[in-house]
C-alpha atoms as a PDB file:
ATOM      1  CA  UNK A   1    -148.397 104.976 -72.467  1.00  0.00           C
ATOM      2  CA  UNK A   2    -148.005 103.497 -69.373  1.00  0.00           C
ATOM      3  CA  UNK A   3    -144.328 103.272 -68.188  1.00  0.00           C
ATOM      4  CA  UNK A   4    -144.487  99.640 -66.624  1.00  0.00           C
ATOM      5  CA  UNK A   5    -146.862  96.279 -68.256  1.00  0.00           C
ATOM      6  CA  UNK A   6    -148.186  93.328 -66.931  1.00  0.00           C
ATOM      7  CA  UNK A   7    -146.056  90.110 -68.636  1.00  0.00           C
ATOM      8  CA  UNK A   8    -146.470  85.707 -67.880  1.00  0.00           C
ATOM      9  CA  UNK A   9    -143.466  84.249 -67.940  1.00  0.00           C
ATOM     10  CA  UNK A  10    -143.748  80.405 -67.540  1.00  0.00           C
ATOM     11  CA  UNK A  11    -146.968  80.589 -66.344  1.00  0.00           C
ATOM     12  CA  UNK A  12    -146.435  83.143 -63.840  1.00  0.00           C
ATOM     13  CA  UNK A  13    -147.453  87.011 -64.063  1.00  0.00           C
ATOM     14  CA  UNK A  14    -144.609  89.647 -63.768  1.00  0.00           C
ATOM     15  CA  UNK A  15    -144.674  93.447 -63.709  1.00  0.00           C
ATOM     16  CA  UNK A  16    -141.798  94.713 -65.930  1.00  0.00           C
ATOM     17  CA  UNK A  17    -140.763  97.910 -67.123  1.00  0.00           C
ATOM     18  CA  UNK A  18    -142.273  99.284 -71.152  1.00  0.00           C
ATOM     19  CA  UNK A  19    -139.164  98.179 -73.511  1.00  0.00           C
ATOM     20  CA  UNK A  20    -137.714  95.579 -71.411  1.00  0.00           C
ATOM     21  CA  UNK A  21    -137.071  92.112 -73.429  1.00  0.00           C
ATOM     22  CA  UNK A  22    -138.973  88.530 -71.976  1.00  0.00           C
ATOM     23  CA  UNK A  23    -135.489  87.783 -71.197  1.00  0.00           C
ATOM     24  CA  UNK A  24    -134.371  90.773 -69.273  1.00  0.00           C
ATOM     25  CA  UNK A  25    -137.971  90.416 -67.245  1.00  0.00           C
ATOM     26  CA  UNK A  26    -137.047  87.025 -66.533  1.00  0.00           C
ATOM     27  CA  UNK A  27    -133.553  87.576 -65.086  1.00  0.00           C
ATOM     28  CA  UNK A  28    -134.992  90.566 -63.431  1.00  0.00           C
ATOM     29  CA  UNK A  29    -137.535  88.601 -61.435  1.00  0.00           C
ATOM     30  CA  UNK A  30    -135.041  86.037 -60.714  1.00  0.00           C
ATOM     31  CA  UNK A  31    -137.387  83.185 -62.619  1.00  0.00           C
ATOM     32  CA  UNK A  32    -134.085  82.127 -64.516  1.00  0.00           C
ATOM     33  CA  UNK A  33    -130.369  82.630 -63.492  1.00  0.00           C
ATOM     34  CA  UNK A  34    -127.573  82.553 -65.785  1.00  0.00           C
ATOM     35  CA  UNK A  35    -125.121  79.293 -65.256  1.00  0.00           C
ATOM     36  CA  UNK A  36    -121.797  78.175 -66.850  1.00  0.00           C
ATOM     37  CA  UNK A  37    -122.027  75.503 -69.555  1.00  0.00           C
ATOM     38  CA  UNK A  38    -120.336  72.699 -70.238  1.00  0.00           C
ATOM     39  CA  UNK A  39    -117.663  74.461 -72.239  1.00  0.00           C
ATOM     40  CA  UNK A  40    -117.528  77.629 -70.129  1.00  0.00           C
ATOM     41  CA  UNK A  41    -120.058  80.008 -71.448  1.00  0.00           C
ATOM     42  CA  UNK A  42    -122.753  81.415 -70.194  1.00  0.00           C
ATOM     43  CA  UNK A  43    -126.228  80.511 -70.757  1.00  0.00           C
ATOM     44  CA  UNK A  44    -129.814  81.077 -69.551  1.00  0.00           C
ATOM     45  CA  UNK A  45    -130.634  78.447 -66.833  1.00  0.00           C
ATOM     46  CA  UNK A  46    -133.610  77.904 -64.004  1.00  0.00           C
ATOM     47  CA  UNK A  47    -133.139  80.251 -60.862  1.00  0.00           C
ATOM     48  CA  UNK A  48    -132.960  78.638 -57.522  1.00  0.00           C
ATOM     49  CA  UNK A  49    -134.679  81.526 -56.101  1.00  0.00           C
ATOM     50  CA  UNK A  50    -135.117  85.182 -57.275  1.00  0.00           C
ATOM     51  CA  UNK A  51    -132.036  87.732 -57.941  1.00  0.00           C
ATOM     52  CA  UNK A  52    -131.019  89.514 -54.976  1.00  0.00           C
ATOM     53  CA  UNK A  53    -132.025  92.841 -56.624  1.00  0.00           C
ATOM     54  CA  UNK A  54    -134.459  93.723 -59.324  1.00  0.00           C
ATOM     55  CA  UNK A  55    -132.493  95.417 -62.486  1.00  0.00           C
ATOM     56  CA  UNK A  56    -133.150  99.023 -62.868  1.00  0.00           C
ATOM     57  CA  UNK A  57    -135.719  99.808 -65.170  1.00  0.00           C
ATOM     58  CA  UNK A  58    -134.943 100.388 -68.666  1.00  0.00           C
ATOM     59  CA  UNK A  59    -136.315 104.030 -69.028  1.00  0.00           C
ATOM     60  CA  UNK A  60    -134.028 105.006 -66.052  1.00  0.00           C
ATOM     61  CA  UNK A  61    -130.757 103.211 -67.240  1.00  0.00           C
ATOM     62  CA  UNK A  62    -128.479 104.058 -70.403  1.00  0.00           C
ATOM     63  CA  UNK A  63    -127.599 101.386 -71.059  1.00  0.00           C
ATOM     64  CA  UNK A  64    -129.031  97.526 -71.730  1.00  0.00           C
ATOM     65  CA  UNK A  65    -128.884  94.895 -68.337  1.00  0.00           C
ATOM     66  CA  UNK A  66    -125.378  93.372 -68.616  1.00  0.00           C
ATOM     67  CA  UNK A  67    -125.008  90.082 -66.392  1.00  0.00           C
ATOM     68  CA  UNK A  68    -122.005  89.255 -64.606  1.00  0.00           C
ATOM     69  CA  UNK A  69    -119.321  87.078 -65.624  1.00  0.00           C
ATOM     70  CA  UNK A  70    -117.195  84.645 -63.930  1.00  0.00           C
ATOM     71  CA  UNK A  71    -113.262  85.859 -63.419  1.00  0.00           C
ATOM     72  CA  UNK A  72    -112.612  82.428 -65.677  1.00  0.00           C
ATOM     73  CA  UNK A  73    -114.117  79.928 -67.203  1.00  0.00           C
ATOM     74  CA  UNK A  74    -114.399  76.318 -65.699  1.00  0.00           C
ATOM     75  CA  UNK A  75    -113.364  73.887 -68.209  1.00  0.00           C
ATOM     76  CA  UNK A  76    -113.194  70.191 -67.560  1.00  0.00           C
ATOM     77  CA  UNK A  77    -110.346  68.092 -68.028  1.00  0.00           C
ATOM     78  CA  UNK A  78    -108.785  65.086 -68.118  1.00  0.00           C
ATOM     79  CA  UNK A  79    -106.950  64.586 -64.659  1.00  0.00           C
ATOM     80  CA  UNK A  80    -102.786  64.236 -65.547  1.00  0.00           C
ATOM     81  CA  UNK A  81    -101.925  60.757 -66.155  1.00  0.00           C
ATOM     82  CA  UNK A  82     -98.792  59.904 -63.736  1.00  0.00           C
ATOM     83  CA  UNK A  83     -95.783  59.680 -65.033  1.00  0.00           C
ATOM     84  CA  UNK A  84     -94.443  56.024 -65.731  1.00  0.00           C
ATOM     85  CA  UNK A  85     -91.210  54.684 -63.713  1.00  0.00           C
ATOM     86  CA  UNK A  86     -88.065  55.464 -65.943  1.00  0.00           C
ATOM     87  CA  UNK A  87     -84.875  53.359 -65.386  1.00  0.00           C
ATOM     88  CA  UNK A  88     -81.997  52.489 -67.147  1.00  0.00           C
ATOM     89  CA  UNK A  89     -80.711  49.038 -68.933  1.00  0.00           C
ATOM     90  CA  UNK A  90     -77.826  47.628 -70.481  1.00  0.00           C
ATOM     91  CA  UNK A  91     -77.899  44.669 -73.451  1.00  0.00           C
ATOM     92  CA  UNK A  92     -76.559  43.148 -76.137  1.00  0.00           C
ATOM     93  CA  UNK A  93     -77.529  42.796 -79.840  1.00  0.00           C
ATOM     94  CA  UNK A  94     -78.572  39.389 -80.549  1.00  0.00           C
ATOM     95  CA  UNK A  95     -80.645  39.202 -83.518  1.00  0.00           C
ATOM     96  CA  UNK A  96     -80.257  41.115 -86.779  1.00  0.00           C
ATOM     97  CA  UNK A  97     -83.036  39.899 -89.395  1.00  0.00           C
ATOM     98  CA  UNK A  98     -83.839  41.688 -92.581  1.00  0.00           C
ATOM     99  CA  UNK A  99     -87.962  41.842 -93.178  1.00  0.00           C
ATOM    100  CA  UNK A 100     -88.158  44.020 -96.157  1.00  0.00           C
ATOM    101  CA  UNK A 101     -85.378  45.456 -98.525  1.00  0.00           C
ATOM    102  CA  UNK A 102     -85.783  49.267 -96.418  1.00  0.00           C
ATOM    103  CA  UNK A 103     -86.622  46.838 -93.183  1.00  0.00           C
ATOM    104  CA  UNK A 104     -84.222  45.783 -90.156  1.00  0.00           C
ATOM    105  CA  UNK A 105     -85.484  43.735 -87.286  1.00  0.00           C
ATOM    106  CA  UNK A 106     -83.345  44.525 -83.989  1.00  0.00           C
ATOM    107  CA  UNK A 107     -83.216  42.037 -81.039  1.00  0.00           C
ATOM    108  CA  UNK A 108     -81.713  43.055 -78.339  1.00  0.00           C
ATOM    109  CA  UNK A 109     -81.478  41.051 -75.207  1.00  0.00           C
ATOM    110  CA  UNK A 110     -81.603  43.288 -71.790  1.00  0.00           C
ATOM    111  CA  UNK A 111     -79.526  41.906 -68.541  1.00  0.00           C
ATOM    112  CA  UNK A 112     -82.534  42.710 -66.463  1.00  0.00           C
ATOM    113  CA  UNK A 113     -86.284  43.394 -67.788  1.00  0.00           C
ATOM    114  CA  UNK A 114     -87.928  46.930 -68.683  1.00  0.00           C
ATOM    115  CA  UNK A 115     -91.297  47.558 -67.651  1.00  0.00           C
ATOM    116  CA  UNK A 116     -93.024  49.188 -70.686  1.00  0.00           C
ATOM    117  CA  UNK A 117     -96.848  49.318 -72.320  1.00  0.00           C
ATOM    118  CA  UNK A 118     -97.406  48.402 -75.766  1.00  0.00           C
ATOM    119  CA  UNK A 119     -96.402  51.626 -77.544  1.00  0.00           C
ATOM    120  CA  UNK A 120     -93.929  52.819 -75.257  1.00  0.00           C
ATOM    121  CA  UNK A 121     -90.834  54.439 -76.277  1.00  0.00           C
ATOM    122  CA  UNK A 122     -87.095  54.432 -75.146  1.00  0.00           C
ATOM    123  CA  UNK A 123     -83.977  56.123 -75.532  1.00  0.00           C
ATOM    124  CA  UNK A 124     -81.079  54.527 -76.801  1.00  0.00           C
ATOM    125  CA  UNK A 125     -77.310  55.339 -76.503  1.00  0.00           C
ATOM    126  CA  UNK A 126     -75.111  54.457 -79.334  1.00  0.00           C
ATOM    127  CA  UNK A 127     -71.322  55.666 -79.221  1.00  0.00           C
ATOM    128  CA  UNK A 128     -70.679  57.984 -81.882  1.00  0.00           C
ATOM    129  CA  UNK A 129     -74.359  58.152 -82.583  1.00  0.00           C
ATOM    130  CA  UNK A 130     -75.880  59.786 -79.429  1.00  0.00           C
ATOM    131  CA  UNK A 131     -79.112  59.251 -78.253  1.00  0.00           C
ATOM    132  CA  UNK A 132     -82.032  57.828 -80.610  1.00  0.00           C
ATOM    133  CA  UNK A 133     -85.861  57.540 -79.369  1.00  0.00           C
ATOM    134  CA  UNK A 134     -87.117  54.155 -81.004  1.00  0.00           C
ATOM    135  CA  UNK A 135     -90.370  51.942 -80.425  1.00  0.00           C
ATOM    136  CA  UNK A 136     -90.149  48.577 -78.878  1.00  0.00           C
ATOM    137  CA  UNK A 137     -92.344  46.251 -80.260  1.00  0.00           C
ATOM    138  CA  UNK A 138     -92.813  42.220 -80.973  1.00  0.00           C
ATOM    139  CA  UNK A 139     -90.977  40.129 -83.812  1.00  0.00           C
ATOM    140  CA  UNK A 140     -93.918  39.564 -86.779  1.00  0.00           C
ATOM    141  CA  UNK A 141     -95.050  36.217 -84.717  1.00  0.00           C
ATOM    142  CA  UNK A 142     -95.820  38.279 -81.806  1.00  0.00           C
ATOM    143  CA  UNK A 143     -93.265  36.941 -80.168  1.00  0.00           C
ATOM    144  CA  UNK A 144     -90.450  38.291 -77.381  1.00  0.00           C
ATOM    145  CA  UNK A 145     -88.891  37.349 -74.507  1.00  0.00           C
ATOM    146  CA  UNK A 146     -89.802  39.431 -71.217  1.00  0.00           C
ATOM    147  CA  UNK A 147     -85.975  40.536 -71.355  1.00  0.00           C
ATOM    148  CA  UNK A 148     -85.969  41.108 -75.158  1.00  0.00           C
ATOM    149  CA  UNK A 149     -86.613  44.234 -76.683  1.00  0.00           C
ATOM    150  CA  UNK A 150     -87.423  44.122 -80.461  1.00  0.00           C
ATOM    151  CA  UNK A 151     -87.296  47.081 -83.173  1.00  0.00           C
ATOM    152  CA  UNK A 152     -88.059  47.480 -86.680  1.00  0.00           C
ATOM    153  CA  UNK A 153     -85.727  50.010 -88.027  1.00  0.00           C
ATOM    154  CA  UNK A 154     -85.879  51.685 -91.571  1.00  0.00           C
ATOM    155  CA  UNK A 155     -82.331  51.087 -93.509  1.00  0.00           C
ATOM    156  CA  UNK A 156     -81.444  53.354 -96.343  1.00  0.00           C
ATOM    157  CA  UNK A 157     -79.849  51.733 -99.468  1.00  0.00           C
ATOM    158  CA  UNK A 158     -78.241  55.074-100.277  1.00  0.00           C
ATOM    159  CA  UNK A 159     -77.154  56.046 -97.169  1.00  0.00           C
ATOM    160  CA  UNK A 160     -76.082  55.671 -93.286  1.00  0.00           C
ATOM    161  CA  UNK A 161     -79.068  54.608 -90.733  1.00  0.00           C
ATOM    162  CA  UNK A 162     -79.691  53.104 -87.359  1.00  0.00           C
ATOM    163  CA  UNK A 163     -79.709  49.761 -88.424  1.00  0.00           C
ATOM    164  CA  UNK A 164     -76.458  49.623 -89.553  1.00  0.00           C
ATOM    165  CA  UNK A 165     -74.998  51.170 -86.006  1.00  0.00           C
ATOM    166  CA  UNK A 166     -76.789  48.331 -84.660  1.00  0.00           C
ATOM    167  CA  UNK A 167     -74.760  45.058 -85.910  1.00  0.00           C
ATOM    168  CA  UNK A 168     -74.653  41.704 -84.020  1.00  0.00           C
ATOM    169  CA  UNK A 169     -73.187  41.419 -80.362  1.00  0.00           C
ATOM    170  CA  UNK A 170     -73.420  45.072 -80.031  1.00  0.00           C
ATOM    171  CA  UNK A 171     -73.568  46.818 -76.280  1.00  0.00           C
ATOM    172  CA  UNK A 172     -76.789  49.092 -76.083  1.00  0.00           C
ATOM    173  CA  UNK A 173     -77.367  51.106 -73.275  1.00  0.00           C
ATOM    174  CA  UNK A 174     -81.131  52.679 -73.263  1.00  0.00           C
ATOM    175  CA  UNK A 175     -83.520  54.380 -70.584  1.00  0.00           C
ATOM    176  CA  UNK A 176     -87.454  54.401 -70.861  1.00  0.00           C
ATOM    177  CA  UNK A 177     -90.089  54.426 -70.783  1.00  0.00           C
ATOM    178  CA  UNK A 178     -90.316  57.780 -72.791  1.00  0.00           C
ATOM    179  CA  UNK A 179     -93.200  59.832 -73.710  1.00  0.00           C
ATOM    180  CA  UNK A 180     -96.637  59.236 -73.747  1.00  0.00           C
ATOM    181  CA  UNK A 181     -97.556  56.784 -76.340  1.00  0.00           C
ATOM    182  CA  UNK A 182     -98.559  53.845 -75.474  1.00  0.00           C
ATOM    183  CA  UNK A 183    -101.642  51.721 -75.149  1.00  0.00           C
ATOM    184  CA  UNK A 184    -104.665  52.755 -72.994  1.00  0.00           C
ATOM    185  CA  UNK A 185    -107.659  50.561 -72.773  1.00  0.00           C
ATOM    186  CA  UNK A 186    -110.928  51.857 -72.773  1.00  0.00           C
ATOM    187  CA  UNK A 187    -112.344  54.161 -74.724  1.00  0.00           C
ATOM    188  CA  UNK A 188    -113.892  54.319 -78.263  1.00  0.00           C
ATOM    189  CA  UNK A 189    -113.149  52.954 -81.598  1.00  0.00           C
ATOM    190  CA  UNK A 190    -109.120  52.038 -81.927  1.00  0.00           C
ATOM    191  CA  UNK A 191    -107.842  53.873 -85.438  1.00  0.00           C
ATOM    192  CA  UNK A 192    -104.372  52.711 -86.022  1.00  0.00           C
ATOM    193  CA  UNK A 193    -102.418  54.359 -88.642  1.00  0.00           C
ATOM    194  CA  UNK A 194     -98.824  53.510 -89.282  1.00  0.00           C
ATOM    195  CA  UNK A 195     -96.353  54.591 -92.079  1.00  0.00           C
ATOM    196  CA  UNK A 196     -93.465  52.235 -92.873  1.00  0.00           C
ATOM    197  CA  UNK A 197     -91.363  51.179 -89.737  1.00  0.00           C
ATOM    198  CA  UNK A 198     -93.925  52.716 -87.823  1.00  0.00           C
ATOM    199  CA  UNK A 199     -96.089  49.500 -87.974  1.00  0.00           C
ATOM    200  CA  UNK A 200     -93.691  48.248 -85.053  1.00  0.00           C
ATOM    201  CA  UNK A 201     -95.666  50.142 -82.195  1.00  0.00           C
ATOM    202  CA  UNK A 202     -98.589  49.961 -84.162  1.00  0.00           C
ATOM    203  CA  UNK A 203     -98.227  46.341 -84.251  1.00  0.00           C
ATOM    204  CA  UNK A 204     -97.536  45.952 -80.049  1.00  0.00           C
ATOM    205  CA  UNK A 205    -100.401  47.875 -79.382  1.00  0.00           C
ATOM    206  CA  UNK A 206    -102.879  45.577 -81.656  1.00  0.00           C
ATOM    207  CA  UNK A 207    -101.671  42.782 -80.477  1.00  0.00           C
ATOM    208  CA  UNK A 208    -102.057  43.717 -77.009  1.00  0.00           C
ATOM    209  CA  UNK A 209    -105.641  45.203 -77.738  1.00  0.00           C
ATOM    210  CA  UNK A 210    -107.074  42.059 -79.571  1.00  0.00           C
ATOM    211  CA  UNK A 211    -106.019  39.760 -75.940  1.00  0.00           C
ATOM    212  CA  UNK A 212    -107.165  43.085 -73.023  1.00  0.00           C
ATOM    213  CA  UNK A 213    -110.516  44.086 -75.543  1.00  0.00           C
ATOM    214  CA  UNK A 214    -111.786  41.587 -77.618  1.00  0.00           C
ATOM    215  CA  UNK A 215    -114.881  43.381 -78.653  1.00  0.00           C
ATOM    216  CA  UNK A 216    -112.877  46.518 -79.320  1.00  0.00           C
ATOM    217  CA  UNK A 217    -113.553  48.110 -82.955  1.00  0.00           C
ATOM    218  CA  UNK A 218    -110.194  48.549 -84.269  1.00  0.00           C
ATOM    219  CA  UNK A 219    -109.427  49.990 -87.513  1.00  0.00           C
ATOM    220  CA  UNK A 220    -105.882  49.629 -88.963  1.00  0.00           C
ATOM    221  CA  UNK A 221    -103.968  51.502 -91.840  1.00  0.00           C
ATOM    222  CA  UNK A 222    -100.653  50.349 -93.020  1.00  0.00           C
ATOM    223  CA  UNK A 223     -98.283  52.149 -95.456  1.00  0.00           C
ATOM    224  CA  UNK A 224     -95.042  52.656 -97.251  1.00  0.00           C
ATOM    225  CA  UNK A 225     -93.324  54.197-100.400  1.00  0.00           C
ATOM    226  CA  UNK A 226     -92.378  50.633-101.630  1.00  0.00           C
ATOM    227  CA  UNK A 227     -94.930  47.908-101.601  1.00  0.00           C
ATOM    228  CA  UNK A 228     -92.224  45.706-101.044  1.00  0.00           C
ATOM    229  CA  UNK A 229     -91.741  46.871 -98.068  1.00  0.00           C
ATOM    230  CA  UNK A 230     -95.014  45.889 -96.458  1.00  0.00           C
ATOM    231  CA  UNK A 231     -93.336  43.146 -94.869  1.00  0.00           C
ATOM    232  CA  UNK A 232     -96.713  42.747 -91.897  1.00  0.00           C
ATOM    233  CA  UNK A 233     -98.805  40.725 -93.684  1.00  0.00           C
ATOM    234  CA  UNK A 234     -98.497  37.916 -91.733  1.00  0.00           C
ATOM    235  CA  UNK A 235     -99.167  40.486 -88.787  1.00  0.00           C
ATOM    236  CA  UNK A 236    -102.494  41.425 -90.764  1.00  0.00           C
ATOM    237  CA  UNK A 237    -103.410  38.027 -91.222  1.00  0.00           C
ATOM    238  CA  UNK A 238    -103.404  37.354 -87.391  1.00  0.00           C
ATOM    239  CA  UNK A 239    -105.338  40.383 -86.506  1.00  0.00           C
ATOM    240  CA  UNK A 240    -107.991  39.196 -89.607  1.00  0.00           C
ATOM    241  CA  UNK A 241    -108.388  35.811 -87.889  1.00  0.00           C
ATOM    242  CA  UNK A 242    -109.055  37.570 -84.045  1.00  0.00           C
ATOM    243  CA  UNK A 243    -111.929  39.803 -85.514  1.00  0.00           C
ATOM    244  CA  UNK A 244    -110.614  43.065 -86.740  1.00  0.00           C
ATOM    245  CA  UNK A 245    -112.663  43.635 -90.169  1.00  0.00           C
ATOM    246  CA  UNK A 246    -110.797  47.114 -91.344  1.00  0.00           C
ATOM    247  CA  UNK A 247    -107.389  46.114 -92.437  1.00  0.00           C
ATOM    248  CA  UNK A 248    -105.638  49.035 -95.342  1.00  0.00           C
ATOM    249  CA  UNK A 249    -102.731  48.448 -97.238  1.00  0.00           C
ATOM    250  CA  UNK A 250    -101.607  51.314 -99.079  1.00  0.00           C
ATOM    251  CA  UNK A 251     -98.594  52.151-101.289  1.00  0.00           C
ATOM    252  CA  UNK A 252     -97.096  55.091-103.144  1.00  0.00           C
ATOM    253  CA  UNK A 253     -95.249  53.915-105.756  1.00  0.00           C
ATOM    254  CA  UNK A 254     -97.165  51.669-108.380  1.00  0.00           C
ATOM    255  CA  UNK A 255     -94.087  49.082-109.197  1.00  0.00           C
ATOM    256  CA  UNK A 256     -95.178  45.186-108.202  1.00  0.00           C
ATOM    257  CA  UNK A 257     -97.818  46.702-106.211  1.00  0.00           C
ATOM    258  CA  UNK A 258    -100.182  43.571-105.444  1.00  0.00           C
ATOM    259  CA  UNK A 259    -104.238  43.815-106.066  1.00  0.00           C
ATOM    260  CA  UNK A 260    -105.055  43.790-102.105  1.00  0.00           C
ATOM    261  CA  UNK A 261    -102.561  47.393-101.917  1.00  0.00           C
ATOM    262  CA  UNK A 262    -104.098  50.188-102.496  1.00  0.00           C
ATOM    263  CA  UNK A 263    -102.798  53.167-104.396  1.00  0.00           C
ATOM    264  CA  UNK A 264    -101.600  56.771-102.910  1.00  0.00           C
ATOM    265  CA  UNK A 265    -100.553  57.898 -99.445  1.00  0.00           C
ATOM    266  CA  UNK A 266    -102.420  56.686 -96.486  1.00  0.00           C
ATOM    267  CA  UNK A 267    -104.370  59.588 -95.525  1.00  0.00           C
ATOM    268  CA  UNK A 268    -106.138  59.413 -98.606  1.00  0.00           C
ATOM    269  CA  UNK A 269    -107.667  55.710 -96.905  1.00  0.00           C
ATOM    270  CA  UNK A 270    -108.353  56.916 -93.846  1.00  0.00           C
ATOM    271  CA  UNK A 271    -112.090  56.039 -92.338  1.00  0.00           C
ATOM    272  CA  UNK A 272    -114.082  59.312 -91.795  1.00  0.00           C
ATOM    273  CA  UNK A 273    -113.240  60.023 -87.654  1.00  0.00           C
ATOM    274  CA  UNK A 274    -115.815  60.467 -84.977  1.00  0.00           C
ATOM    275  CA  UNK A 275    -115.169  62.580 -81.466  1.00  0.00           C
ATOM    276  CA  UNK A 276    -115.052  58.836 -79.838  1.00  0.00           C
ATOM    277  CA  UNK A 277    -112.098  57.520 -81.722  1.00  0.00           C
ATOM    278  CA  UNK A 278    -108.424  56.992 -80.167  1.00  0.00           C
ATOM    279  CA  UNK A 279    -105.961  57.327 -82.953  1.00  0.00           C
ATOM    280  CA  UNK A 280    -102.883  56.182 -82.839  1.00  0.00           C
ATOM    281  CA  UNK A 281    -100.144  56.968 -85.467  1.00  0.00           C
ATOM    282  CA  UNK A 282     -96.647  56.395 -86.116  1.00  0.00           C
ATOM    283  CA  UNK A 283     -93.988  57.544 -89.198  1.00  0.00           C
ATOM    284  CA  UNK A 284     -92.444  60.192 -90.750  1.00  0.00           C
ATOM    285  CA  UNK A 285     -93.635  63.330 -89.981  1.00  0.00           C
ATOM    286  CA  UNK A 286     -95.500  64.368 -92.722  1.00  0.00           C
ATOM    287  CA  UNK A 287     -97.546  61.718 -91.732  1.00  0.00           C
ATOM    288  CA  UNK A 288     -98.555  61.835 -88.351  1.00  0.00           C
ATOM    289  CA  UNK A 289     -98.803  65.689 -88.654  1.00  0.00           C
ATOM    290  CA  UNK A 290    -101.236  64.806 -91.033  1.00  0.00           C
ATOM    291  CA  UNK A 291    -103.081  62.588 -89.252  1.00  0.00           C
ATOM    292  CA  UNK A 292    -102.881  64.917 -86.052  1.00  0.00           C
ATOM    293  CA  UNK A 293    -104.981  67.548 -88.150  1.00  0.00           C
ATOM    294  CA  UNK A 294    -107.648  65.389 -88.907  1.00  0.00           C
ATOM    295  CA  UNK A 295    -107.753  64.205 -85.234  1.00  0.00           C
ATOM    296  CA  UNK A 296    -108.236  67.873 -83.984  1.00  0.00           C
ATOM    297  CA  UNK A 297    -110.667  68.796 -86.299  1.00  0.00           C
ATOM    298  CA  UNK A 298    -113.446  66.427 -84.801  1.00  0.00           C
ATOM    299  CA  UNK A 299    -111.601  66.620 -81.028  1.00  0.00           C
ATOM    300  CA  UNK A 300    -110.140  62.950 -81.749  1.00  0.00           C
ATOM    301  CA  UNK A 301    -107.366  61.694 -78.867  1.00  0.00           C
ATOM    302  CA  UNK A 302    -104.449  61.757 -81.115  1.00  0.00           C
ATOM    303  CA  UNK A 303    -101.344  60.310 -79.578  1.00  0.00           C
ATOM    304  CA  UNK A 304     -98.206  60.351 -82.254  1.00  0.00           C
ATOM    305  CA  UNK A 305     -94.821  58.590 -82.892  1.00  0.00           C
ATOM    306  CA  UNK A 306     -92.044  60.139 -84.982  1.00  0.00           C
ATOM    307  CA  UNK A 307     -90.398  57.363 -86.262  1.00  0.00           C
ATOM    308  CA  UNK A 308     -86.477  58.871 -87.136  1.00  0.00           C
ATOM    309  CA  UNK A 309     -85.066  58.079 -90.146  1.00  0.00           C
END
């Protein structure tokens, strides 16, 4: 048998060695070149021009052809968002409104304005408390002053919580914005998922989504252990009247649980998530881990809120 064979490769005629793959003839010969991927790896890809050297011929080598690798991949990625302007205020408790039986609505009134996003967070200083990351958001109107700050804080019938270090007249000191939550426009479908007093930056960002992107899809879940605590429904009905079609209400326990609230946790009502989506969710943190695992498993944006209870 003759030790080298005539082969076409696209169309062109190459001389390659008995034993040799079509693939190892075309590398050979320079008629394709291996190039990086999207992702990093390493594929077969059209030669600009033949190989530099022609791989030694199988009969004389032990081994099979083994191409070269980069030193590292070359992956492509976001470019760091800069980080927002932190500062620090002082202000005074002014309103104190209960929404729901397990629901507090904080005002507090700043003596000079805080530049934050829809979804930011801040830290606030409490004597005897220390410091407590909480979510600005609007009052269930959608209103607030531009040197008002508004919460929605869980209260606990059986014990101690924020709320309750929070009473009228107080003197807050808190520093923001913190983390990396908030609102970015742009972008796919909106999936908003919020657990209890975690509808307050859920809420803010909506809001501010429905006025920036009108034509945005936006798809919101709302939750809590008691559905008397669902205390956004007025919230809900505002959003309904601007265009957003997906609205969820979901509760775990059964007792006066109206027809339009949905039984079991939230996950359980969550739409099926695409690549494209932005998810936002905020809660406990069995929820948003939750939520964060079904975000990673189709390479969702996923940006959290641990609401502390």
């Amino acid at each position: 048998m003759s030790a080298r064979c005539s082969l076409v490769v696209n169309g062109k005629s190459v001389r390659v060695s008995t034993g040799d793959t079509p693939l190892e003839a075309a590398l050979a010969d320079g008629m394709i070149a291996p190039v990086q991927a999207v992702h990093g790896a390493i594929v077969p890809g059209q030669g600009a021009s033949p190989g530099a050297r022609r791989a030694q011929a199988r009969r004389d080598r032990p081994d099979a052809v083994k191409l070269s690798l980069p030193a590292a991949p070359v992956l492509l990625t976001q470019p760091d968002e800069p980080a927002p302007a932190v500062a620090t205020r002082t202000g005074t408790v002014t309103e104190v409104t209960a929404l729901a039986p397990h629901v507090v609505e904080v005002v507090v009134t700043l003596t000079r304005r805080l530049e934050l996003e829809p979804g930011a967070q801040v830290a606030l200083a409490l004597d005897g408390v220390g410091l407590r990351t909480v979510s600005p958001t609007l009052r269930v109107d959608g209103s607030a002053e531009l040197n008002e700050l508004v919460f929605h804080l869980p209260r606990d019938d059986d014990g101690w919580s924020l709320a309750d270090a929070l009473p009228l007249d107080a003197e807050v000191k808190l520093r923001g914005p913190v983390g990396r939550s908030q609102y970015r426009p742009g972008g796919g479908r909106l999936v908003l998922v919020a657990a209890g007093c975690g509808f307050g930056p859920v809420w803010s960002i909506a809001r501010a989504a429905r006025y920036i992107e009108s034509e945005r899809d936006i798809c919101l879940i709302v939750g809590a252990r008691d559905p008397l605590d669902l205390y956004m429904r007025a919230c809900l009905d505002w959003l309904r009247a601007t265009g957003v079609g997906r609205l969820v209400l979901t509760a775990d326990r059964s007792r006066q649980r109206p027809p339009d609230v949905r039984p079991g946790p939230l996950t359980a009502h969550l739409p099926s998530l695409r690549a494209t989506d932005v998810v936002h969710v905020a809660g406990d943190s069995s929820t948003v881990g939750a939520v964060q695992v079904l975000a990673a498993s189709v390479g969702a944006r996923c940006y959290p809120v641990l609401i502390e209870t």
